[in-house]
N, C-alpha and C. Protein backbone atom coordinates (compact mmCIF):
# COMPACT_ATOMS: atom_id res chain seq x y z
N UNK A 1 182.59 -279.07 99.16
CA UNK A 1 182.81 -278.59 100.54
C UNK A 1 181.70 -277.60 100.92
N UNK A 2 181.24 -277.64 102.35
CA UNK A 2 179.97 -277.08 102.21
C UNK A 2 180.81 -275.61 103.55
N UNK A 3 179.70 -274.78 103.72
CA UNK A 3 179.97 -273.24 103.71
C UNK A 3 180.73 -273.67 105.72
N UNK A 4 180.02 -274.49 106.23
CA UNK A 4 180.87 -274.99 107.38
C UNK A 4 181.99 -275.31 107.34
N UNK A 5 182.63 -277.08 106.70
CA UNK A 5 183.31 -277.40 106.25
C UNK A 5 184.65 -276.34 106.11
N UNK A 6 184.28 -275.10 105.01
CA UNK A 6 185.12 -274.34 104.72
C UNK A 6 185.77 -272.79 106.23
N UNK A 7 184.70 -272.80 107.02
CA UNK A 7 184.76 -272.22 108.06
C UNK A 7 186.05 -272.76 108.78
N UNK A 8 185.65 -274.09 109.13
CA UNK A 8 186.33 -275.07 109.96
C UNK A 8 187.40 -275.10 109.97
N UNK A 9 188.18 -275.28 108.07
CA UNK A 9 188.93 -275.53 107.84
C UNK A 9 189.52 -273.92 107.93
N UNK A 10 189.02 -273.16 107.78
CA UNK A 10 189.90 -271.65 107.67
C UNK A 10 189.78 -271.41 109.58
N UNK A 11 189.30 -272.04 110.45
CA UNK A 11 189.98 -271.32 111.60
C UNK A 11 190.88 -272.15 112.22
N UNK A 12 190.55 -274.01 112.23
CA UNK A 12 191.73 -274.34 112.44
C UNK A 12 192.93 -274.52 111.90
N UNK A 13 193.30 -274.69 111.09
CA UNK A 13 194.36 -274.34 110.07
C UNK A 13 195.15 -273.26 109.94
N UNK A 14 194.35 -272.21 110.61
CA UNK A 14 194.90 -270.68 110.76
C UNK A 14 195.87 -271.14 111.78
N UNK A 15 195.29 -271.78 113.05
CA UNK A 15 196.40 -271.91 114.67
C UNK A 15 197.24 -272.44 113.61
N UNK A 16 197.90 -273.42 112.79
CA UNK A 16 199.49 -273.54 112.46
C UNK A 16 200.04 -272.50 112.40
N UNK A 17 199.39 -271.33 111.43
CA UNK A 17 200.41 -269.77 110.61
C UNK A 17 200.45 -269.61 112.00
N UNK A 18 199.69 -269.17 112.66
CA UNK A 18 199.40 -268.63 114.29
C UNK A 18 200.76 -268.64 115.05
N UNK A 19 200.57 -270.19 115.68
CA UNK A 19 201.92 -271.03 116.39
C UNK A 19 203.45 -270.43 115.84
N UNK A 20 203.17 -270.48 114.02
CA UNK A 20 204.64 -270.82 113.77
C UNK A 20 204.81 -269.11 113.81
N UNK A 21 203.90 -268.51 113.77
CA UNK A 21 204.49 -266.63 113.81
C UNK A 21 204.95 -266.52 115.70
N UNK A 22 204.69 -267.05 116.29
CA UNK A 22 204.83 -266.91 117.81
C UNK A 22 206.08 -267.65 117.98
N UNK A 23 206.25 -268.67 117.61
CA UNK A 23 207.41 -269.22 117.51
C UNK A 23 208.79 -268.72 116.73
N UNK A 24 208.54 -268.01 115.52
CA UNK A 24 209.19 -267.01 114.56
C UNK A 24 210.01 -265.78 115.73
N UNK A 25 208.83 -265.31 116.45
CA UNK A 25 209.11 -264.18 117.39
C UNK A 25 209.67 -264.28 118.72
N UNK A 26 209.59 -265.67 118.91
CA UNK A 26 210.09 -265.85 120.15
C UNK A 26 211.82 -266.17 119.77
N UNK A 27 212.17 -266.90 118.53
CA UNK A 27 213.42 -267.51 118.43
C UNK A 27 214.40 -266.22 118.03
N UNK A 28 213.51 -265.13 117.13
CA UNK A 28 214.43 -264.15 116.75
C UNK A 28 214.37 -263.46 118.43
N UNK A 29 213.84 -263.08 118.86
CA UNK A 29 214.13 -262.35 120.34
C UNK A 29 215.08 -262.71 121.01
N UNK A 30 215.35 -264.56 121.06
CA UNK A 30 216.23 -264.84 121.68
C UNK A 30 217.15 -265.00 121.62
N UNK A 31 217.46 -265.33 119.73
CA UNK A 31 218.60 -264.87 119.39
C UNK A 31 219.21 -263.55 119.34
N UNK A 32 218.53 -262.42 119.11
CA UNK A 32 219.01 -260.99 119.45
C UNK A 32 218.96 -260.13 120.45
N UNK A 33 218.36 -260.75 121.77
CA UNK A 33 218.12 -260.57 123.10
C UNK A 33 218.68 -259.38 123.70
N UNK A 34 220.33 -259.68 123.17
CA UNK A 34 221.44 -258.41 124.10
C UNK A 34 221.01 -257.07 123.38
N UNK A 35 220.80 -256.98 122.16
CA UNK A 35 220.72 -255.97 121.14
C UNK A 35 219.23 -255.30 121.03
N UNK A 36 217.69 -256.31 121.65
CA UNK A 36 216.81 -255.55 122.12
C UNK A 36 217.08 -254.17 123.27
N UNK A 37 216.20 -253.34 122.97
CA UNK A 37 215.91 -251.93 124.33
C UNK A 37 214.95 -252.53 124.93
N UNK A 38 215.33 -252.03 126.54
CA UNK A 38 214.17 -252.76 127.48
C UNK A 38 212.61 -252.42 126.98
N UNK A 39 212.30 -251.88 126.23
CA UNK A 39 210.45 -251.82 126.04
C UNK A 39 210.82 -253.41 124.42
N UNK A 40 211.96 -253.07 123.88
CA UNK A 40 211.52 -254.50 122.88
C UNK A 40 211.37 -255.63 123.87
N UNK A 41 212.21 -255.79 124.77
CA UNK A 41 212.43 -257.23 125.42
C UNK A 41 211.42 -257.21 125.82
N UNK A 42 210.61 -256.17 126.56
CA UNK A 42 208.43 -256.23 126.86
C UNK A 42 207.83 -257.07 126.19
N UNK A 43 207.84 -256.56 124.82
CA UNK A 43 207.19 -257.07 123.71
C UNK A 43 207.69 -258.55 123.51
N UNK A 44 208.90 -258.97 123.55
CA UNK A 44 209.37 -260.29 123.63
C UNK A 44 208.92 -260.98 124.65
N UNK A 45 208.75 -260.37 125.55
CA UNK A 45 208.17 -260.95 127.11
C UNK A 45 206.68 -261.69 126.58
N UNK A 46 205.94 -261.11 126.14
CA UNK A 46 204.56 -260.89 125.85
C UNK A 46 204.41 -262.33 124.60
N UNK A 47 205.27 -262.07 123.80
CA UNK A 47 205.00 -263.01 123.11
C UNK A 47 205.10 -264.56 123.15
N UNK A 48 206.72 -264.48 124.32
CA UNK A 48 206.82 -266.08 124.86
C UNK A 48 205.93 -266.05 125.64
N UNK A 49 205.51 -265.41 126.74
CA UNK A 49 204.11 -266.15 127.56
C UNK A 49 203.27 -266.22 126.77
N UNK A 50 202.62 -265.61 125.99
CA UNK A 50 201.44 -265.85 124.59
C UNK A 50 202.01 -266.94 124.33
N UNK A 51 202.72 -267.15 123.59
CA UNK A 51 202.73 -268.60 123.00
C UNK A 51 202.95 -269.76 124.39
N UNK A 52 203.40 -269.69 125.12
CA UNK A 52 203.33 -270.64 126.47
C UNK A 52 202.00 -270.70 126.72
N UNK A 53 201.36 -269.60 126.72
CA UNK A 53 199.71 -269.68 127.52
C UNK A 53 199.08 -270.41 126.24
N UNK A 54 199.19 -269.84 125.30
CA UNK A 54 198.37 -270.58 124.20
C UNK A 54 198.46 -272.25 124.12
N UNK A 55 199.85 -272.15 124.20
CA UNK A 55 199.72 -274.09 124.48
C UNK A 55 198.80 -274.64 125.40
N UNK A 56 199.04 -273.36 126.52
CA UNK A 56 198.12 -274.57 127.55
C UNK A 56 196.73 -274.39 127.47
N UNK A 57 196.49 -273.22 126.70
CA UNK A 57 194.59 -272.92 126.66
C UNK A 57 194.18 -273.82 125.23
N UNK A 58 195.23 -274.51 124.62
CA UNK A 58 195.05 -275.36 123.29
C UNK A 58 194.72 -276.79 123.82
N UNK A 59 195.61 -276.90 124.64
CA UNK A 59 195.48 -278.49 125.61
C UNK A 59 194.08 -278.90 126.53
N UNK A 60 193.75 -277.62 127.20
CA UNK A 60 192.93 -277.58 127.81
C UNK A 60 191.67 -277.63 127.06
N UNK A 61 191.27 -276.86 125.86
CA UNK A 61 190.50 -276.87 124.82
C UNK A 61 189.84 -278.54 124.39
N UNK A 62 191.16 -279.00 124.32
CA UNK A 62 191.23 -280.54 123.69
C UNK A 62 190.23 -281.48 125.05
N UNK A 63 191.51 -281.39 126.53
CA UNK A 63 190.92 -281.80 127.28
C UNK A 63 189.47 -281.47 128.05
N UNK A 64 189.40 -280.42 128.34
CA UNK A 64 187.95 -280.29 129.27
C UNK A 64 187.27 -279.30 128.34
N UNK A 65 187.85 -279.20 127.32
CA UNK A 65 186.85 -278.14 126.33
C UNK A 65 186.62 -276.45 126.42
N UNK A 66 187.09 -276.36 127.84
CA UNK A 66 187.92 -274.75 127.94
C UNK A 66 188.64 -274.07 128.08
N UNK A 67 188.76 -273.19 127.59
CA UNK A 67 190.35 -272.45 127.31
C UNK A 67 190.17 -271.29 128.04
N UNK A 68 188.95 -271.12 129.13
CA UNK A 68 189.12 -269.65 130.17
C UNK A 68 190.00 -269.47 130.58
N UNK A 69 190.41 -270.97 131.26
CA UNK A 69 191.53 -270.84 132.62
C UNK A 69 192.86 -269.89 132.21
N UNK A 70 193.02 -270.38 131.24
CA UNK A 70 194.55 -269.31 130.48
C UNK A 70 194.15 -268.05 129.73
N UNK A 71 193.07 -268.21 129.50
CA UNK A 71 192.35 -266.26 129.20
C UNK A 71 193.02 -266.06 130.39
N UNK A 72 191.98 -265.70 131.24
CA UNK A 72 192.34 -265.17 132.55
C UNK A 72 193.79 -264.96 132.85
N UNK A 73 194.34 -265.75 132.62
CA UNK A 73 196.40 -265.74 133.51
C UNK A 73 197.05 -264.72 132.03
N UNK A 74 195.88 -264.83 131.01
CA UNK A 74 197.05 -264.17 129.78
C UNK A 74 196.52 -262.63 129.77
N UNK A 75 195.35 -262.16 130.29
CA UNK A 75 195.03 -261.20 130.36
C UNK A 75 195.67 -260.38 131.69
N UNK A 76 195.92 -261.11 132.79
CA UNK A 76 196.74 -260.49 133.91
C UNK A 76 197.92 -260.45 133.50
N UNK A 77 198.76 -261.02 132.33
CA UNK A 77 200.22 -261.21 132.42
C UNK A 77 200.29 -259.84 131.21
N UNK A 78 199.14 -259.91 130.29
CA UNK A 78 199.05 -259.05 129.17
C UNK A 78 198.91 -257.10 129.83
N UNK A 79 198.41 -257.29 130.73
CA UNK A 79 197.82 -255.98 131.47
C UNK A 79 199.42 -255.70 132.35
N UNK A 80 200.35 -255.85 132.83
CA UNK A 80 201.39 -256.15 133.60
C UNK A 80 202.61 -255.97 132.03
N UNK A 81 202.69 -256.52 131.69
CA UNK A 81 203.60 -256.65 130.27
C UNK A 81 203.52 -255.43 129.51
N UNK A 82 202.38 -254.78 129.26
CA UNK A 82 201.84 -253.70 128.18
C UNK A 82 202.37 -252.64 128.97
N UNK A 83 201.89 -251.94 130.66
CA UNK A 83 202.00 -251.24 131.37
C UNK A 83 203.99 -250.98 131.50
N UNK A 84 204.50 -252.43 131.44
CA UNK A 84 205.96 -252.08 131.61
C UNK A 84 206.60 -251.58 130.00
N UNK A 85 205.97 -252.41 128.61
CA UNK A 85 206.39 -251.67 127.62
C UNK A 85 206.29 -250.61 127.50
N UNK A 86 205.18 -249.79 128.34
CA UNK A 86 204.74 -248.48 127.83
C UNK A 86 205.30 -247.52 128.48
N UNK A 87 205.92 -248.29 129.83
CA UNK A 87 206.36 -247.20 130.48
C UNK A 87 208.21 -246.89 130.05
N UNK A 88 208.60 -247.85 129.32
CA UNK A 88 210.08 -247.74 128.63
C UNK A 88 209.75 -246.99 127.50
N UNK A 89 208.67 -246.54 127.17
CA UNK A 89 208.61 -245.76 126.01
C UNK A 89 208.09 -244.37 126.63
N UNK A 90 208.08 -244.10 127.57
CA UNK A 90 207.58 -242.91 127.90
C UNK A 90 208.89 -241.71 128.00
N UNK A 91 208.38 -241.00 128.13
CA UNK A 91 209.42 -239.84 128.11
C UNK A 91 209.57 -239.18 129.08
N UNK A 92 209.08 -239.31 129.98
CA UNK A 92 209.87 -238.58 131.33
C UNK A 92 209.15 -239.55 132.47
N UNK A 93 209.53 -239.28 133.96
CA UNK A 93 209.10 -240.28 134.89
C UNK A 93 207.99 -240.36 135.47
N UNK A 94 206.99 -239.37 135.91
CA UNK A 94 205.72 -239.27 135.50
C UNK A 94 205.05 -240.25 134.74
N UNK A 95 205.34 -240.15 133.56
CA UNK A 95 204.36 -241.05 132.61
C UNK A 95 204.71 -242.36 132.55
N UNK A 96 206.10 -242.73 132.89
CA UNK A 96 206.66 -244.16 133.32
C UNK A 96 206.11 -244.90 134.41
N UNK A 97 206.09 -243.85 135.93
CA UNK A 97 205.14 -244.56 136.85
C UNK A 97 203.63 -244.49 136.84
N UNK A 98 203.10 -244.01 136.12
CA UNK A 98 201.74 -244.06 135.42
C UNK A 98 201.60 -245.06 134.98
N UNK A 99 202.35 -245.45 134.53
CA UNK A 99 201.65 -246.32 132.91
C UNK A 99 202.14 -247.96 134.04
N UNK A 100 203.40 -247.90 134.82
CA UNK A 100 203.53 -248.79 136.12
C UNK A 100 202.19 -248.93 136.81
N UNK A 101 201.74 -248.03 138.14
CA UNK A 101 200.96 -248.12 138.72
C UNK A 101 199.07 -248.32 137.81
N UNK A 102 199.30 -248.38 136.79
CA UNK A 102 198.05 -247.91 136.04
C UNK A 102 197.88 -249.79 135.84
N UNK A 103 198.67 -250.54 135.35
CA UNK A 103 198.84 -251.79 134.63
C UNK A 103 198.97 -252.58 135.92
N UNK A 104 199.89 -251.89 137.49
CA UNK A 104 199.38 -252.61 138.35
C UNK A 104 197.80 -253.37 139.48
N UNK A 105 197.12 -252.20 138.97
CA UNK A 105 195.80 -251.62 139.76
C UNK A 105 194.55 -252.25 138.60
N UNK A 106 195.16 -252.10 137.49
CA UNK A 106 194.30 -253.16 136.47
C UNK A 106 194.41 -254.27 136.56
N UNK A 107 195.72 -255.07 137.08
CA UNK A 107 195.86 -256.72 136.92
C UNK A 107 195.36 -257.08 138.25
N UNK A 108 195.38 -255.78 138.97
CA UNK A 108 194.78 -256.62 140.57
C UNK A 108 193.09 -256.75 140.25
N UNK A 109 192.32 -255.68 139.19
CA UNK A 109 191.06 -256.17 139.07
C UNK A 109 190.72 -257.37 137.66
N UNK A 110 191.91 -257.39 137.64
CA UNK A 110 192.12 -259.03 136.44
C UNK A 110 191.79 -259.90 137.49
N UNK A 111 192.22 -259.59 138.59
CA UNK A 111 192.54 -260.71 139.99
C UNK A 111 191.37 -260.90 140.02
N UNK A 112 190.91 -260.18 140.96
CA UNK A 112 189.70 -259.97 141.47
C UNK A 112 188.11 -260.73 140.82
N UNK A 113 188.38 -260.00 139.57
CA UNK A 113 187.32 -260.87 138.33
C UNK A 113 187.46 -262.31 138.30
N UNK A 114 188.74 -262.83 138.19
CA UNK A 114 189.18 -264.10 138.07
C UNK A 114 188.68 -265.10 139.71
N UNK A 115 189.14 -264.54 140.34
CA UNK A 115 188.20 -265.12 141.30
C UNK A 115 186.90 -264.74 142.72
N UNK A 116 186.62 -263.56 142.21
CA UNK A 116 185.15 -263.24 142.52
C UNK A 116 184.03 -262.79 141.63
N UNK A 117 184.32 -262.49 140.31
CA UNK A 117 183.71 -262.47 139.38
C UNK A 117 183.03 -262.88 138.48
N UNK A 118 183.93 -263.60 137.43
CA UNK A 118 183.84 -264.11 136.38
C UNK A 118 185.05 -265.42 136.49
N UNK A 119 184.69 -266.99 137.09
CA UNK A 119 184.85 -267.51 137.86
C UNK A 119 186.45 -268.20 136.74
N UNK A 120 186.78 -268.78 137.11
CA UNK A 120 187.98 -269.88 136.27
C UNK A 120 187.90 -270.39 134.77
N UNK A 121 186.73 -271.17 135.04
CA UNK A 121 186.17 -271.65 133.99
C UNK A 121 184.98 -270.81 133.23
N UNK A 122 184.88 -269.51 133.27
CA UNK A 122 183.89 -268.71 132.42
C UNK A 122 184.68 -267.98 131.80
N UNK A 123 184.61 -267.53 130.70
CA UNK A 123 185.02 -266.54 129.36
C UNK A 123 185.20 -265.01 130.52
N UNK A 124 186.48 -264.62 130.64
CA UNK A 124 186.61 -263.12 131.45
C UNK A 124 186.65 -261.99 130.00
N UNK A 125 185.69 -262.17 130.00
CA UNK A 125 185.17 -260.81 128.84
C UNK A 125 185.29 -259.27 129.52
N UNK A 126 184.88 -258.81 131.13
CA UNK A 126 185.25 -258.37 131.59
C UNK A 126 186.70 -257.54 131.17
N UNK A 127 187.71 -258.90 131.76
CA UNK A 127 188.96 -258.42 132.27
C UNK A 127 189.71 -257.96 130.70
N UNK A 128 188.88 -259.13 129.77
CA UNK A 128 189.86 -259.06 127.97
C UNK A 128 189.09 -257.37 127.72
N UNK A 129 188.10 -256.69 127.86
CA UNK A 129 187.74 -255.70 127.36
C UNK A 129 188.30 -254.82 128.26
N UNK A 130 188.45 -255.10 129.13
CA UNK A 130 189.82 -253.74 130.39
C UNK A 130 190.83 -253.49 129.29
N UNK A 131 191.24 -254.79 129.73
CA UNK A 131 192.87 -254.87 128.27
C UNK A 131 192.55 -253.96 127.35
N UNK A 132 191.68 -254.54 126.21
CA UNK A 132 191.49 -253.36 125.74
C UNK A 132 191.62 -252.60 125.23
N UNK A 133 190.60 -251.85 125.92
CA UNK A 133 190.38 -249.82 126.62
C UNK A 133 191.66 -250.01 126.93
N UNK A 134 192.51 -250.36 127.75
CA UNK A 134 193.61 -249.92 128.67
C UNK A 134 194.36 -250.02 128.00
N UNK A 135 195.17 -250.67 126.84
CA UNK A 135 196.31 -250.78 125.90
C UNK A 135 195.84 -249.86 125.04
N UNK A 136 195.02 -249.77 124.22
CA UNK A 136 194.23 -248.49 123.73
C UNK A 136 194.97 -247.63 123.49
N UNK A 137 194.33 -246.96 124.73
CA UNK A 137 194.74 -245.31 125.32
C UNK A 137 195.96 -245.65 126.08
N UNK A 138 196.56 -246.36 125.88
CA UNK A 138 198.12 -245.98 126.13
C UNK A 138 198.89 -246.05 125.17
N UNK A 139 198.48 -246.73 123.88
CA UNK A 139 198.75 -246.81 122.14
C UNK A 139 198.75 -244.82 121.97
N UNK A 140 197.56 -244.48 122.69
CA UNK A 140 197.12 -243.11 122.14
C UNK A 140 197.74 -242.14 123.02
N UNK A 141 198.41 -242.60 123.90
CA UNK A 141 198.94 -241.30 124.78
C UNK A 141 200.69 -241.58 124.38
N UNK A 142 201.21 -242.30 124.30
CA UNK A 142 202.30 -242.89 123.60
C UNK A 142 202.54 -242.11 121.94
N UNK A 143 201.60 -242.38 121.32
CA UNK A 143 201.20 -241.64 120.16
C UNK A 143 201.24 -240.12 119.80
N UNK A 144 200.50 -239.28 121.09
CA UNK A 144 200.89 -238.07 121.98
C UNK A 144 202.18 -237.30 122.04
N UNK A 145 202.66 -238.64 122.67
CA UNK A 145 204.38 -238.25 122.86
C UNK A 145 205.03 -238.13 121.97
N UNK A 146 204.92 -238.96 120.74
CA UNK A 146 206.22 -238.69 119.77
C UNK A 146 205.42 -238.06 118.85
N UNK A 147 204.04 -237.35 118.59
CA UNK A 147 203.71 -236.17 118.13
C UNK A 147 203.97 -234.82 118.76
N UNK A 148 203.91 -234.57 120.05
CA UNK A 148 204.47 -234.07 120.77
C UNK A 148 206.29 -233.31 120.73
N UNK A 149 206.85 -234.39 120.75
CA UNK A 149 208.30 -234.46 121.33
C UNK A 149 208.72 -235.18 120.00
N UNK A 150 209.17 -234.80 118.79
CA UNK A 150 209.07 -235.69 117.23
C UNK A 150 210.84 -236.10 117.46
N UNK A 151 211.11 -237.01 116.94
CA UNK A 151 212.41 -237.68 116.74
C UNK A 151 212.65 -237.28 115.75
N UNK A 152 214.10 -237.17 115.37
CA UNK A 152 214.83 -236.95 114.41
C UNK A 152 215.16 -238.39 113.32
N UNK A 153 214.89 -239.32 114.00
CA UNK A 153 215.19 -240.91 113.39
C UNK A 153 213.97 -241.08 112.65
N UNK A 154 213.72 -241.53 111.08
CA UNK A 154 212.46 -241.18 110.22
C UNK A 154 211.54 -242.44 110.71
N UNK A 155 210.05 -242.04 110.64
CA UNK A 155 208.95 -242.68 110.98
C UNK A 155 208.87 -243.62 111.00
N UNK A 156 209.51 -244.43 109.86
CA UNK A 156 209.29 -245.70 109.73
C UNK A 156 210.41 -247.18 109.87
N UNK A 157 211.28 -246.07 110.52
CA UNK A 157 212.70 -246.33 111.22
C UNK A 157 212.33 -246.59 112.81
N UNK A 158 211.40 -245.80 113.62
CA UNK A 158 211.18 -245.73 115.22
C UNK A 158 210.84 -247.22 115.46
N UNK A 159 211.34 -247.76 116.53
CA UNK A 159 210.46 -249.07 117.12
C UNK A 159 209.13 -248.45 117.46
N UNK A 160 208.82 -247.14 118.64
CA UNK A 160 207.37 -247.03 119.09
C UNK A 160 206.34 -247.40 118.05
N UNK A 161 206.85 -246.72 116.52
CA UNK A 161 205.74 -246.47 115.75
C UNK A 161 205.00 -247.61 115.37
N UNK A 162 206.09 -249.16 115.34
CA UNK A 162 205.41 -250.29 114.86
C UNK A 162 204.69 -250.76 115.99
N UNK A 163 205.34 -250.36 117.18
CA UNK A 163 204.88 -251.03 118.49
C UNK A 163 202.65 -250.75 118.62
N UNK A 164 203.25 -249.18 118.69
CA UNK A 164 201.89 -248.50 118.96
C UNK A 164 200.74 -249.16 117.31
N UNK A 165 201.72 -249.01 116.43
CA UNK A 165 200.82 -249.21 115.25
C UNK A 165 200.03 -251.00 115.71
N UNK A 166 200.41 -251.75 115.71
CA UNK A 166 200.00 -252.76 115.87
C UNK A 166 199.41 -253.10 117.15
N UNK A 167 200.09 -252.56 118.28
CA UNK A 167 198.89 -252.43 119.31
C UNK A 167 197.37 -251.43 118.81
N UNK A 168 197.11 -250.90 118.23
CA UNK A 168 196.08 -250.02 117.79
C UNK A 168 195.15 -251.37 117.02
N UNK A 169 196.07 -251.59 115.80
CA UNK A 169 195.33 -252.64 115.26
C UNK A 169 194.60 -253.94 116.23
N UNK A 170 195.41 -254.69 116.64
CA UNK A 170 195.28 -255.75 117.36
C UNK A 170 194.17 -255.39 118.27
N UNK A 171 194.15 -254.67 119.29
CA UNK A 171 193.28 -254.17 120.05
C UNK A 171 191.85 -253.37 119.80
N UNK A 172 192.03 -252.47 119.04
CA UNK A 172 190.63 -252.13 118.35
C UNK A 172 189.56 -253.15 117.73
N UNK A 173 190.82 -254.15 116.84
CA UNK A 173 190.11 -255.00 116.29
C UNK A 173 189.15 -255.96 116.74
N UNK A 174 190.05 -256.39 118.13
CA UNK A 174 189.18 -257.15 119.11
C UNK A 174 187.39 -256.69 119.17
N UNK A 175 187.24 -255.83 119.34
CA UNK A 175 185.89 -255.64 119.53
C UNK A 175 184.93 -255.26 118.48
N UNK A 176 185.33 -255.15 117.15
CA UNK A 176 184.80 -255.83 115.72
C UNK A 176 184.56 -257.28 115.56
N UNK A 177 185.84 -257.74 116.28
CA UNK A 177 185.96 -259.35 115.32
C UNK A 177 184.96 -260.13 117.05
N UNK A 178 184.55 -259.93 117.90
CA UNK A 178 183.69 -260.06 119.14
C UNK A 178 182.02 -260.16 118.30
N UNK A 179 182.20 -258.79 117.57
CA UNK A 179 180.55 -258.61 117.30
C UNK A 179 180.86 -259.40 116.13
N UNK A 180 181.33 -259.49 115.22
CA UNK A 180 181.57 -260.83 113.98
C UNK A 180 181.27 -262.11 114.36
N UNK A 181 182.21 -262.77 115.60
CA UNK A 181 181.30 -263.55 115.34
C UNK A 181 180.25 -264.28 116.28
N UNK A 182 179.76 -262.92 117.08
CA UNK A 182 178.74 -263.07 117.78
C UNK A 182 177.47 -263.34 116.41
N UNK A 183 177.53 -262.64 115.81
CA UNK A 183 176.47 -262.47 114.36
C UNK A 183 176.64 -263.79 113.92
N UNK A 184 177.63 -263.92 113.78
CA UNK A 184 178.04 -265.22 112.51
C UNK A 184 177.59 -266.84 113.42
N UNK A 185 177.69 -266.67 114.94
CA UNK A 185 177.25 -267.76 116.14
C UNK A 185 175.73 -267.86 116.25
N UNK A 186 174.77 -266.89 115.39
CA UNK A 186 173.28 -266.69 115.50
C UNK A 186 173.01 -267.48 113.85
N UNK A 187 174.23 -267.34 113.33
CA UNK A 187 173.31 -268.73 112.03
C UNK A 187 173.92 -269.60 111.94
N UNK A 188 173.48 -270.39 111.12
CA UNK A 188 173.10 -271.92 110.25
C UNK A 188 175.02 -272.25 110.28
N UNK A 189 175.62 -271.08 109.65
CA UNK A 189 177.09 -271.30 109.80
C UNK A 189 177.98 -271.88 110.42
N UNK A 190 178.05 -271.34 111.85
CA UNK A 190 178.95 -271.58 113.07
C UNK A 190 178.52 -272.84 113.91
N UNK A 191 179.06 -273.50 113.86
CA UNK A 191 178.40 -274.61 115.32
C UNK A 191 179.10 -274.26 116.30
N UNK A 192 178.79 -274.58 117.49
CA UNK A 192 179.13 -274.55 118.41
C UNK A 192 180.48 -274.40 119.06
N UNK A 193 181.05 -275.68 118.43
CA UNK A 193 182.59 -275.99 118.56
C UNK A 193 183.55 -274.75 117.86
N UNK A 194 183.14 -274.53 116.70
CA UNK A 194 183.71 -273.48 115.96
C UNK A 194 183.42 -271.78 116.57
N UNK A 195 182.25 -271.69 116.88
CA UNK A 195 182.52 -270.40 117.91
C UNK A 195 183.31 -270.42 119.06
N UNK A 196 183.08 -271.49 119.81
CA UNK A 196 184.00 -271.26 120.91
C UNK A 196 185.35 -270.78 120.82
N UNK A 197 186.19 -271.85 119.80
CA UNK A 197 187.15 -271.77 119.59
C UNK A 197 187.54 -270.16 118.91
N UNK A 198 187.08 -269.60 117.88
CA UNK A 198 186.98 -268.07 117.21
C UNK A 198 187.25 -267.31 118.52
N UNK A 199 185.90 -267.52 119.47
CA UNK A 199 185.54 -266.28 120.57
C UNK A 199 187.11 -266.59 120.92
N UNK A 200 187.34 -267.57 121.67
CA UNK A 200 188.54 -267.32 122.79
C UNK A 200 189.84 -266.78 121.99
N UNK A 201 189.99 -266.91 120.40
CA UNK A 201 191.87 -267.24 119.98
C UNK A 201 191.59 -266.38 119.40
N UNK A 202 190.98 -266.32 118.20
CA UNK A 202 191.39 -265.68 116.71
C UNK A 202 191.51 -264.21 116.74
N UNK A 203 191.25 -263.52 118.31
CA UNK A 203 191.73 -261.98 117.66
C UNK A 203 193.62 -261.69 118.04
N UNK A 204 193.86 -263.03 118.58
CA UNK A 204 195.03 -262.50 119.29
C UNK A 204 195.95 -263.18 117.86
N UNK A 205 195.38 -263.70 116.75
CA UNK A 205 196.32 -263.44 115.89
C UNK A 205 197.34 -262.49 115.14
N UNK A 206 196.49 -261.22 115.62
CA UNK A 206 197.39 -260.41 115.15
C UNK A 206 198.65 -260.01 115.94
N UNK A 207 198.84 -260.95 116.62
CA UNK A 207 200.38 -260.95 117.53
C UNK A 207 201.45 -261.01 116.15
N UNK A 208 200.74 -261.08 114.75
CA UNK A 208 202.14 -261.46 113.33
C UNK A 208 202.29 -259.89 113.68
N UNK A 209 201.88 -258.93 113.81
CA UNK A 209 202.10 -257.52 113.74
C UNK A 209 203.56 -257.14 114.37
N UNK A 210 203.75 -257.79 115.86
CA UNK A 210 204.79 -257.42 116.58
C UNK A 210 205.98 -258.37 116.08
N UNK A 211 205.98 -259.55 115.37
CA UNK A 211 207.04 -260.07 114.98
C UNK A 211 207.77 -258.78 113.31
């Protein structure tokens, strides 16, 4: 097996674990639905449209060979989704309609990019690096709060802590695993087909974090 070959096989093969962790997270949500707090059911929100959008940016992949069109709709639904988890985790109302109006005023320049920008069918690198910065620093002001204002329920007991922990991961990571395999798309390694596919999916694997 040669050093491609083995590439190939480690990114498509990954979308099965991928699928079946999105699918994992969507069935337990819905079976425990009543017993989620409105910022879990967020996070449940997030993951059935992720896996809905992913189908269709997988189909589309197959058919016309790009998977922008559903970047774009998953980054407006992702910017909108994050802003309402964050604001059920906030601690007083202030920082609730913040973290509201903040996620609204970002998805309208998701809009905007999507169709005066960075067109349908082009990679919205743009709008995915808003996301972000913008989930980010609301991982970190969230973070704030329950350093701030400490719970009596132990650390590794809190929903925020896994929430924020894995938004930190997931999101930071994005813009490591961008320059990876921008590097790795400049040699002998990557063809074509195989970057594309990397650039658009493989950082949002770490959606196993929130299951």
């Amino acid at each position: 097996m040669t050093t491609e070959d083995f590439l190939n096989f480690f990114v498509f093969r990954g979308y099965a674990v991928y699928y079946l962790i999105l699918i994992s997270g969507f069935l337990f949500g819905l079976i425990q639905f009543k017993r989620l707090s409105l910022a879990a059911r967020g996070v449940w929100m997030i993951i059935t449209v992720s896996l809905f959008l992913e189908l269709i940016g997988s189909y589309l992949s197959m058919v016309i060979r790009n998977s922008s069109p559903s970047t774009h709709f998953v980054n407006i639904f992702h910017l909108l989704a994050y802003a309402y988890a964050f604001s059920k985790y906030a601690t007083n109302k202030k920082l609730e309609r913040g973290f509201i109006i903040a996620g609204i005023l970002l998805a309208c320049f998701a809009v905007i990019n999507l169709v005066w920008i960075q067109g349908l069918y082009q990679s919205p690198t743009k709008s995915t690096m808003m996301l972000n910065v913008a989930v980010v620093l609301g991982s970190l002001i969230t973070f704030y709060t329950m350093i701030k204002k400490p719970s009596q329920t132990p650390l590794l007991k809190q929903e925020l802590f896994w929430f924020n922990t894995a938004t930190l991961v997931f999101y930071s990571s994005t813009f490591f695993l961008f320059c990876l395999v921008r590097l790795l798309s400049e040699t002998i390694l990557f063809n074509r087909r195989v970057h594309a596919r990397v650039g658009h999916k493989s950082g949002y694997r770490y959606e196993l974090l929130y299951v």
